[in-house]
N, C-alpha and C. Protein backbone atom coordinates (compact mmCIF):
# COMPACT_ATOMS: atom_id res chain seq x y z
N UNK A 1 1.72 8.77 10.44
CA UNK A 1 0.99 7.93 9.51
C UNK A 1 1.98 7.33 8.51
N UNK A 2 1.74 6.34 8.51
CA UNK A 2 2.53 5.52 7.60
C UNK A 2 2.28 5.63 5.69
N UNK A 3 2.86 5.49 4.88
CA UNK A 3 2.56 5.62 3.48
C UNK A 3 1.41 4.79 3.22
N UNK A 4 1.70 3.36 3.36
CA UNK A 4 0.51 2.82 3.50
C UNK A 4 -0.95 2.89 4.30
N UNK A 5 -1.13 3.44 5.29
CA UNK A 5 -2.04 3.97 5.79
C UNK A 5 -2.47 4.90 5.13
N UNK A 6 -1.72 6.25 4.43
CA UNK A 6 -2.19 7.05 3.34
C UNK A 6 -3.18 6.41 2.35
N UNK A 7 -2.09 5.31 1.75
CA UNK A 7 -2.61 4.74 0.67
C UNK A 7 -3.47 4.50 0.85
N UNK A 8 -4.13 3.39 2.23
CA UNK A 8 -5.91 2.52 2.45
C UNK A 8 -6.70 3.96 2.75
N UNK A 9 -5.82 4.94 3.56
CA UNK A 9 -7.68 6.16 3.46
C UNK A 9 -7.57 6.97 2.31
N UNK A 10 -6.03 6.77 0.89
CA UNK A 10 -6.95 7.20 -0.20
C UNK A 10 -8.07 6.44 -1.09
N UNK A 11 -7.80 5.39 -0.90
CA UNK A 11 -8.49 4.25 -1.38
C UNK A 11 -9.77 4.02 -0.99
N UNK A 12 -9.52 4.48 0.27
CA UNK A 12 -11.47 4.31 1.36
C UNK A 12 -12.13 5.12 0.91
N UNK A 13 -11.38 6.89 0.37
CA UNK A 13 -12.44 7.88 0.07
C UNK A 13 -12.87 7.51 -1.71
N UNK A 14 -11.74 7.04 -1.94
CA UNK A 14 -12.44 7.19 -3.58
C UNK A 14 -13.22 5.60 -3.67
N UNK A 15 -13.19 4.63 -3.15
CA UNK A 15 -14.39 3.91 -2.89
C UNK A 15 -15.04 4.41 -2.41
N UNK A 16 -16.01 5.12 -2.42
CA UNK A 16 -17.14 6.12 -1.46
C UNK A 16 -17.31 5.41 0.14
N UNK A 17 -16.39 5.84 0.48
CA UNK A 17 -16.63 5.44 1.89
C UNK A 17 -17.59 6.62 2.06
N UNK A 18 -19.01 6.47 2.52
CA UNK A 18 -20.02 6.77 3.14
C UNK A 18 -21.16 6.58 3.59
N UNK A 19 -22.14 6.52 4.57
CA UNK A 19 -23.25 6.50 4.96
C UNK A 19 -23.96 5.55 4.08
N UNK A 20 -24.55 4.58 3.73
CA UNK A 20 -25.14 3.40 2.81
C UNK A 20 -24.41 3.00 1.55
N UNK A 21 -23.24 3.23 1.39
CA UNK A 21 -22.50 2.85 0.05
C UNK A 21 -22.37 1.38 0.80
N UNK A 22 -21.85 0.36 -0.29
CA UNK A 22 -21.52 -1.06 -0.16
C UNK A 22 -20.13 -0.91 0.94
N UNK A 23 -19.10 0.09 0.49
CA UNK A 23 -17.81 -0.58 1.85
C UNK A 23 -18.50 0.21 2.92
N UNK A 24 -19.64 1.10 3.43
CA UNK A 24 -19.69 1.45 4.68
C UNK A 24 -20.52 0.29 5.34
N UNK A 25 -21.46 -0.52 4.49
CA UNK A 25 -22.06 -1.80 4.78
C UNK A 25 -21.86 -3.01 5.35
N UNK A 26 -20.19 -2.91 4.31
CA UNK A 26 -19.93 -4.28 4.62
C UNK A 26 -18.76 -3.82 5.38
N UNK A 27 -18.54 -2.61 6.39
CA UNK A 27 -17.37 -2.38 7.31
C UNK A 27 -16.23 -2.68 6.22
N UNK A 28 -15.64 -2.06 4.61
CA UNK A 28 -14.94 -3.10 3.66
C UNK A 28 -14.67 -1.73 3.20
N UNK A 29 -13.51 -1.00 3.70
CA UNK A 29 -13.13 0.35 3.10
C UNK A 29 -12.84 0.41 1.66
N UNK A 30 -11.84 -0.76 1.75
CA UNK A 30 -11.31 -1.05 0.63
C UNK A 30 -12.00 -1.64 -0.68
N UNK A 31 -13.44 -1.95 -0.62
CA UNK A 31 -14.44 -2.93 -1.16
C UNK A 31 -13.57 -4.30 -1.51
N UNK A 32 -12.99 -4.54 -0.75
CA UNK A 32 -12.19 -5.84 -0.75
C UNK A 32 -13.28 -7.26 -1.65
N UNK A 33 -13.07 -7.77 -2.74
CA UNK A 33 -13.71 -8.80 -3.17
C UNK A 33 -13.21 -9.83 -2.18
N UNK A 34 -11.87 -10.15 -1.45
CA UNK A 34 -11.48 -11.75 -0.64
C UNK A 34 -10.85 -10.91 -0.19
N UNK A 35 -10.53 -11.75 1.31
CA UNK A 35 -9.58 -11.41 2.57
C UNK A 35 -9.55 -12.74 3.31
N UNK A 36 -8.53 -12.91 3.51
CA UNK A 36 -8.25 -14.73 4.84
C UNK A 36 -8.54 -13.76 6.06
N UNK A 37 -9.23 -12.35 6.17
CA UNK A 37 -9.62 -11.89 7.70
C UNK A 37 -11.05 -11.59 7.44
N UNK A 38 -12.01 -11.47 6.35
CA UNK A 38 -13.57 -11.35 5.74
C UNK A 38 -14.53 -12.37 7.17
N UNK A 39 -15.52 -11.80 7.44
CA UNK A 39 -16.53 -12.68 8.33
C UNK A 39 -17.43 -13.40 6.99
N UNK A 40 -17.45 -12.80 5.83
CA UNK A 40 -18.32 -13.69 5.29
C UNK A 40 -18.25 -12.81 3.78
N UNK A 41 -19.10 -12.76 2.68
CA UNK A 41 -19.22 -11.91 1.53
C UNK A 41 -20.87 -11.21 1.01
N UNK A 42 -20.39 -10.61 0.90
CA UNK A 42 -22.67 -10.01 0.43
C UNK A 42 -23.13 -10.69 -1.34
N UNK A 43 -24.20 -10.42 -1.09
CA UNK A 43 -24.18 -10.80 -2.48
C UNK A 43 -23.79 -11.17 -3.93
N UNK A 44 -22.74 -9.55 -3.91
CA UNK A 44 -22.25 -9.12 -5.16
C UNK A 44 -20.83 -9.69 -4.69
N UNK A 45 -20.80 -10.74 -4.01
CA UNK A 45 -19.04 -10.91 -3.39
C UNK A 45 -18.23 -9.88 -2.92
N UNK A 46 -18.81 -9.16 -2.32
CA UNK A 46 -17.50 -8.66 -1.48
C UNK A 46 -17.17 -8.95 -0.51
N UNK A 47 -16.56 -8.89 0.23
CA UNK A 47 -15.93 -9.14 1.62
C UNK A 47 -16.35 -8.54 2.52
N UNK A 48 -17.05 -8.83 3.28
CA UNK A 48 -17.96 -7.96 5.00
C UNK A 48 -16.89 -8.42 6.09
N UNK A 49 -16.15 -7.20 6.74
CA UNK A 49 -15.72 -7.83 7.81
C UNK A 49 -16.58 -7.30 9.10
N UNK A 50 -16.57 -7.63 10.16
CA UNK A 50 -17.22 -7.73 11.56
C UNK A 50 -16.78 -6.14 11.92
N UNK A 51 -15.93 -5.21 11.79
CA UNK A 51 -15.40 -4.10 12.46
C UNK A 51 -15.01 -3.11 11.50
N UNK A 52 -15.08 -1.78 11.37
CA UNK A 52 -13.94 -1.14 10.21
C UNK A 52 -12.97 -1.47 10.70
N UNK A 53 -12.69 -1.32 11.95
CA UNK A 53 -11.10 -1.85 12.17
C UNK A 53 -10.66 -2.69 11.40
N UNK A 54 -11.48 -4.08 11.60
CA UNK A 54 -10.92 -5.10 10.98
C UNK A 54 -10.92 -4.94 8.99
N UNK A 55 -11.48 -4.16 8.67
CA UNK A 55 -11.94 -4.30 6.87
C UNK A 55 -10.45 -3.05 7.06
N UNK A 56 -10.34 -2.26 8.15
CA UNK A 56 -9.30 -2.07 7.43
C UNK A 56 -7.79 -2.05 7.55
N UNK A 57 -7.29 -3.07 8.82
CA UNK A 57 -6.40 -3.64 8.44
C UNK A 57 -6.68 -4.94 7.72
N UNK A 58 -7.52 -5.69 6.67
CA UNK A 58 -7.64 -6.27 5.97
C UNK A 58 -6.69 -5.32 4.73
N UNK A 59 -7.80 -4.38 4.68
CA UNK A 59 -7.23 -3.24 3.66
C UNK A 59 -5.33 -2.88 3.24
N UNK A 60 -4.90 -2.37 4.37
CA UNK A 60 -3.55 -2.51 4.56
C UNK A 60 -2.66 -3.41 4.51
N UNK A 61 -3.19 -4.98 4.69
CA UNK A 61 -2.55 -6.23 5.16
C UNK A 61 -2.23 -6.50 3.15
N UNK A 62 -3.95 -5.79 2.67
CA UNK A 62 -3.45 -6.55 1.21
C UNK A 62 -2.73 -5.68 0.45
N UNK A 63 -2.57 -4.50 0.84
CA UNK A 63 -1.41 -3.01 -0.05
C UNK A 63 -0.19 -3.39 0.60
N UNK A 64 0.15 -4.35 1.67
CA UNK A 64 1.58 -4.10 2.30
C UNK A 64 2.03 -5.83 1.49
N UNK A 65 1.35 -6.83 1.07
CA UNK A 65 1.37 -7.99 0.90
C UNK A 65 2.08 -7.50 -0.92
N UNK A 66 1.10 -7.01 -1.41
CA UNK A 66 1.18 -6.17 -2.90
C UNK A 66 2.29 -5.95 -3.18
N UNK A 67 2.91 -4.46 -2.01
CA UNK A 67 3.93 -3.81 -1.99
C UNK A 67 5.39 -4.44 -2.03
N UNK A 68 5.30 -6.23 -1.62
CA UNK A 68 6.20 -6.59 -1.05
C UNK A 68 6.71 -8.27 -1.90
N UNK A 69 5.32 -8.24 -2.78
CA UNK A 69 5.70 -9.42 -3.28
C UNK A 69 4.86 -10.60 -3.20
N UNK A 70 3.82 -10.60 -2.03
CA UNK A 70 3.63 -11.62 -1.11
C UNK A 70 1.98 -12.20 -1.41
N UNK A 71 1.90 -11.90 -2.88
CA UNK A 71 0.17 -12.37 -3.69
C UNK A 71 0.16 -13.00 -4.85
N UNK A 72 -0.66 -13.21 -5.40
CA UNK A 72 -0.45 -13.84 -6.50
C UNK A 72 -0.54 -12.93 -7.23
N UNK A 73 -0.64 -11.49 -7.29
CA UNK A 73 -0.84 -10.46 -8.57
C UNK A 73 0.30 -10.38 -9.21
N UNK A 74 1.41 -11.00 -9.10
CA UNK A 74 2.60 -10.32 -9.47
C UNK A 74 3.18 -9.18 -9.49
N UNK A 75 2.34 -8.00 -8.09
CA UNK A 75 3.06 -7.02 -7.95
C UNK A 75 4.34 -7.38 -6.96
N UNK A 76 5.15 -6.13 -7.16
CA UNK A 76 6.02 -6.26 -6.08
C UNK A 76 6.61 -4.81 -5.52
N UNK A 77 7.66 -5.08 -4.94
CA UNK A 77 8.15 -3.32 -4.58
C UNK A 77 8.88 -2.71 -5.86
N UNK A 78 9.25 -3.12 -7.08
CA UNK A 78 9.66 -2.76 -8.38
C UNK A 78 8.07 -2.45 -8.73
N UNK A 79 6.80 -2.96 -8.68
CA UNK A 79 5.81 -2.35 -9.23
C UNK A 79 5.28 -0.91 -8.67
N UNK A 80 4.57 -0.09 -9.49
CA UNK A 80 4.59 1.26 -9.69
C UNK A 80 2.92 1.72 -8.96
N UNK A 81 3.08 2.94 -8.59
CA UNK A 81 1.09 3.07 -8.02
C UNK A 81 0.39 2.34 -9.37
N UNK A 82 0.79 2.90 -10.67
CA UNK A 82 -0.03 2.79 -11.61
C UNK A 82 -0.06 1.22 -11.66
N UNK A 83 0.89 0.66 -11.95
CA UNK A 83 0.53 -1.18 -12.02
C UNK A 83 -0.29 -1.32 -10.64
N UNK A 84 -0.47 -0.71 -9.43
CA UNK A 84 -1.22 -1.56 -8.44
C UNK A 84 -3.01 -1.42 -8.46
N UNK A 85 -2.73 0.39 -9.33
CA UNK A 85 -4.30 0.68 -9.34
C UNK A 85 -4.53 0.06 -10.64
N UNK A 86 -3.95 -0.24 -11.37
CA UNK A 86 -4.69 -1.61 -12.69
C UNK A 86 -5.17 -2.36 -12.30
N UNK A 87 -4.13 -3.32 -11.22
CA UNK A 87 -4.39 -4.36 -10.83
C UNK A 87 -5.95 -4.25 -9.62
N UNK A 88 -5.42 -3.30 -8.78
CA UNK A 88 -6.83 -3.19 -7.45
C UNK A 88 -7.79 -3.05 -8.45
N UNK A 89 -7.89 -2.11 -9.31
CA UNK A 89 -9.35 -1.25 -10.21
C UNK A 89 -9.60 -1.48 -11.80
N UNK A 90 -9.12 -2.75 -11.98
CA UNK A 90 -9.29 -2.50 -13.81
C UNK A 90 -10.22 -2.06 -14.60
N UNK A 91 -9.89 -1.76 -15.34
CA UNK A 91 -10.92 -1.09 -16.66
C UNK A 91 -11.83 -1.93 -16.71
N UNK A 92 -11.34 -3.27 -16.55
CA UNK A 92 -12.56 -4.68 -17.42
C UNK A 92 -13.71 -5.02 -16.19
N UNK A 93 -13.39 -4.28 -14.90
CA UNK A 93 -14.65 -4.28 -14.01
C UNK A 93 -15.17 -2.72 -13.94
N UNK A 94 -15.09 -1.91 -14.94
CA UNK A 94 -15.70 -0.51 -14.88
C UNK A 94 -14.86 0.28 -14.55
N UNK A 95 -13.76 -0.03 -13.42
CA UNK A 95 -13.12 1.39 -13.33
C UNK A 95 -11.91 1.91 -13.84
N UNK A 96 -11.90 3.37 -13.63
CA UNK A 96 -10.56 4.19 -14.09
C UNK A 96 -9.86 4.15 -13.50
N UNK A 97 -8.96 3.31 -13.96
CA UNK A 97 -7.77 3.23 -13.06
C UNK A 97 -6.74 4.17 -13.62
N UNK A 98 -6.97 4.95 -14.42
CA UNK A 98 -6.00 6.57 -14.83
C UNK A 98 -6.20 7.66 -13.32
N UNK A 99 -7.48 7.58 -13.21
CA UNK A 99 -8.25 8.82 -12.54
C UNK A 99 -8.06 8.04 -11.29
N UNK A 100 -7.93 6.96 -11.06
CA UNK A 100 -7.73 6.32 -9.51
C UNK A 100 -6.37 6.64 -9.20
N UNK A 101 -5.19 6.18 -10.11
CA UNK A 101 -4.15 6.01 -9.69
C UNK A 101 -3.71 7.92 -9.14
N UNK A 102 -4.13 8.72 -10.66
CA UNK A 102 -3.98 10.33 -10.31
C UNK A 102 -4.83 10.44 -8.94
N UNK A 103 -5.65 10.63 -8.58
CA UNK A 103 -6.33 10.99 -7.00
C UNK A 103 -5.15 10.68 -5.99
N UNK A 104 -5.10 8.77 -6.26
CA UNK A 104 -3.91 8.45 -4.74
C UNK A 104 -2.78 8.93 -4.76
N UNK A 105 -2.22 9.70 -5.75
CA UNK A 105 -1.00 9.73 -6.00
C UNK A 105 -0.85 11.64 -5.34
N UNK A 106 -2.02 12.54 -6.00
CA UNK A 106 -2.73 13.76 -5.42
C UNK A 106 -2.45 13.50 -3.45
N UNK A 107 -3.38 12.07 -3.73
CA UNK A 107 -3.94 12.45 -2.00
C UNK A 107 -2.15 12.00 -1.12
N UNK A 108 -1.35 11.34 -1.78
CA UNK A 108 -0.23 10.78 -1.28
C UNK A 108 0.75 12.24 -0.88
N UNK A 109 0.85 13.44 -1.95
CA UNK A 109 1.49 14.22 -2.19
C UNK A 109 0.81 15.21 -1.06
N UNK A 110 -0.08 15.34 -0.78
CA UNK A 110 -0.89 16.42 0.02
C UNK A 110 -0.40 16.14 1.19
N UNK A 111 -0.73 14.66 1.52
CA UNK A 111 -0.14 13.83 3.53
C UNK A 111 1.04 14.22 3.53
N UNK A 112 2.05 13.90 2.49
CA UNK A 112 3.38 13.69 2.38
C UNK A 112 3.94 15.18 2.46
N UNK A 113 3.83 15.88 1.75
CA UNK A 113 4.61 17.08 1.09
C UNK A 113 5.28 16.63 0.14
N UNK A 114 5.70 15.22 -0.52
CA UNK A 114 6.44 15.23 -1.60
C UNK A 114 5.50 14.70 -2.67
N UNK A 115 6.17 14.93 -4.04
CA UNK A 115 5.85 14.43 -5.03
C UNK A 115 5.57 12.58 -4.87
N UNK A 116 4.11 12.32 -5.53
CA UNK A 116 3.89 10.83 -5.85
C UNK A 116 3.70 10.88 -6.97
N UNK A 117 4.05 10.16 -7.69
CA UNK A 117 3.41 10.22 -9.51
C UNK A 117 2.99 8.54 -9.58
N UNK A 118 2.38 8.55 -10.72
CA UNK A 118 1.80 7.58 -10.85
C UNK A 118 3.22 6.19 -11.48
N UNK A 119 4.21 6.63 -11.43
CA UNK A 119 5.80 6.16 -11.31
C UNK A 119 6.19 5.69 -10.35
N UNK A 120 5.77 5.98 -9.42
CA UNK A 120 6.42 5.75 -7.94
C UNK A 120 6.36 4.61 -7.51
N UNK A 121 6.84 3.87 -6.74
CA UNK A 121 7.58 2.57 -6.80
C UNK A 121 7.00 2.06 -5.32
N UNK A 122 6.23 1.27 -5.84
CA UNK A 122 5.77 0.26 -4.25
C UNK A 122 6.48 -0.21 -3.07
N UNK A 123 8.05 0.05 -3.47
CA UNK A 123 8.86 -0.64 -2.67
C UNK A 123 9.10 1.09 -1.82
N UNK A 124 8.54 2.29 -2.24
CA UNK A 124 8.55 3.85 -1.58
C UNK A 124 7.59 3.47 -0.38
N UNK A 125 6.89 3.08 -0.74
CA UNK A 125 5.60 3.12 0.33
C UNK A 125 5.89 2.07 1.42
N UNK A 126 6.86 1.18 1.35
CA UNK A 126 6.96 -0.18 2.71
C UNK A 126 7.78 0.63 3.02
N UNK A 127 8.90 1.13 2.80
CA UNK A 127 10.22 1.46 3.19
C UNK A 127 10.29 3.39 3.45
N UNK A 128 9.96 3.77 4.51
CA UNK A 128 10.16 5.43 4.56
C UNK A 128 11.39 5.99 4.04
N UNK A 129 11.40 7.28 3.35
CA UNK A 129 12.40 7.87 3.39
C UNK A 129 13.40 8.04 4.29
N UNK A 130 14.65 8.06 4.16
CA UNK A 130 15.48 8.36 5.55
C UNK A 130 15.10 9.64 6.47
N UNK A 131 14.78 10.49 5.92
CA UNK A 131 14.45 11.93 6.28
C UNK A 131 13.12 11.44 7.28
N UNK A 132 12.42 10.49 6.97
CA UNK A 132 11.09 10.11 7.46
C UNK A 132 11.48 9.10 8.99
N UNK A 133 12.12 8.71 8.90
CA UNK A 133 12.42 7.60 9.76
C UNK A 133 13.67 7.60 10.49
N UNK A 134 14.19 9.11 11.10
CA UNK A 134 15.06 9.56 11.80
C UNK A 134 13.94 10.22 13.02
């Protein structure tokens, strides 16, 4: 499993991925508001794609885009978990992005065996450790 793959199924569980929540609805792990891969949006604008497959390499396509530079958020691989869960989860749409970023960073350290802190550097997650990728 890749870091990023970590990252979209920590992200799927603490969006309640389950049984009638909005991302199990709209196949949208990520509750993605836009995607250039979305079949269409529900009401409240989110993004419905046709497959989980597809909602969730949507999901991954936009944490590896993030990770790398390649959005208009101004993250990049110098930005940190904590700048990405501001940016994915802000305060000014309801959520905690303290308690988001601590969970992924928890659920990162559990897959991994190593330390994630909410420090850790976006450009960790495109690029494996050497130890990882021997």
């Amino acid at each position: 499993m890749s870091p990023i793959e970590a990252l979209a199924d920590a992200i799927m569980h603490w969006e309640g991925w389950r049984i009638g929540s909005r991302s199990y609805r709209n196949r949208n792990p990520g509750n993605l508001r836009d995607s250039p891969y979305k079949s269409g949006l529900d009401a409240e604008k989110y993004a419905v794609f046709h497959s989980l497959a597809a909602g969730y390499d949507a999901l991954t396509h936009d944490l590896r885009a993030k990770a790398t530079g390649h959005t208009q958020t101004l993250l990049n691989g110098s930005s940190t978990l904590r700048d990405l869960l501001n940016t994915y989860a802000p305060a000014g749409d309801h959520n905690d992005p303290s308690a988001y970023t601590l969970f992924v960073c928890y659920w990162l350290t559990q897959v991994f065996g190593r330390c994630f802190t909410p420090a850790t550097r976006l450009s960790d997650l495109v690029a494996p450790p050497e130890s990882e990728s021997q």
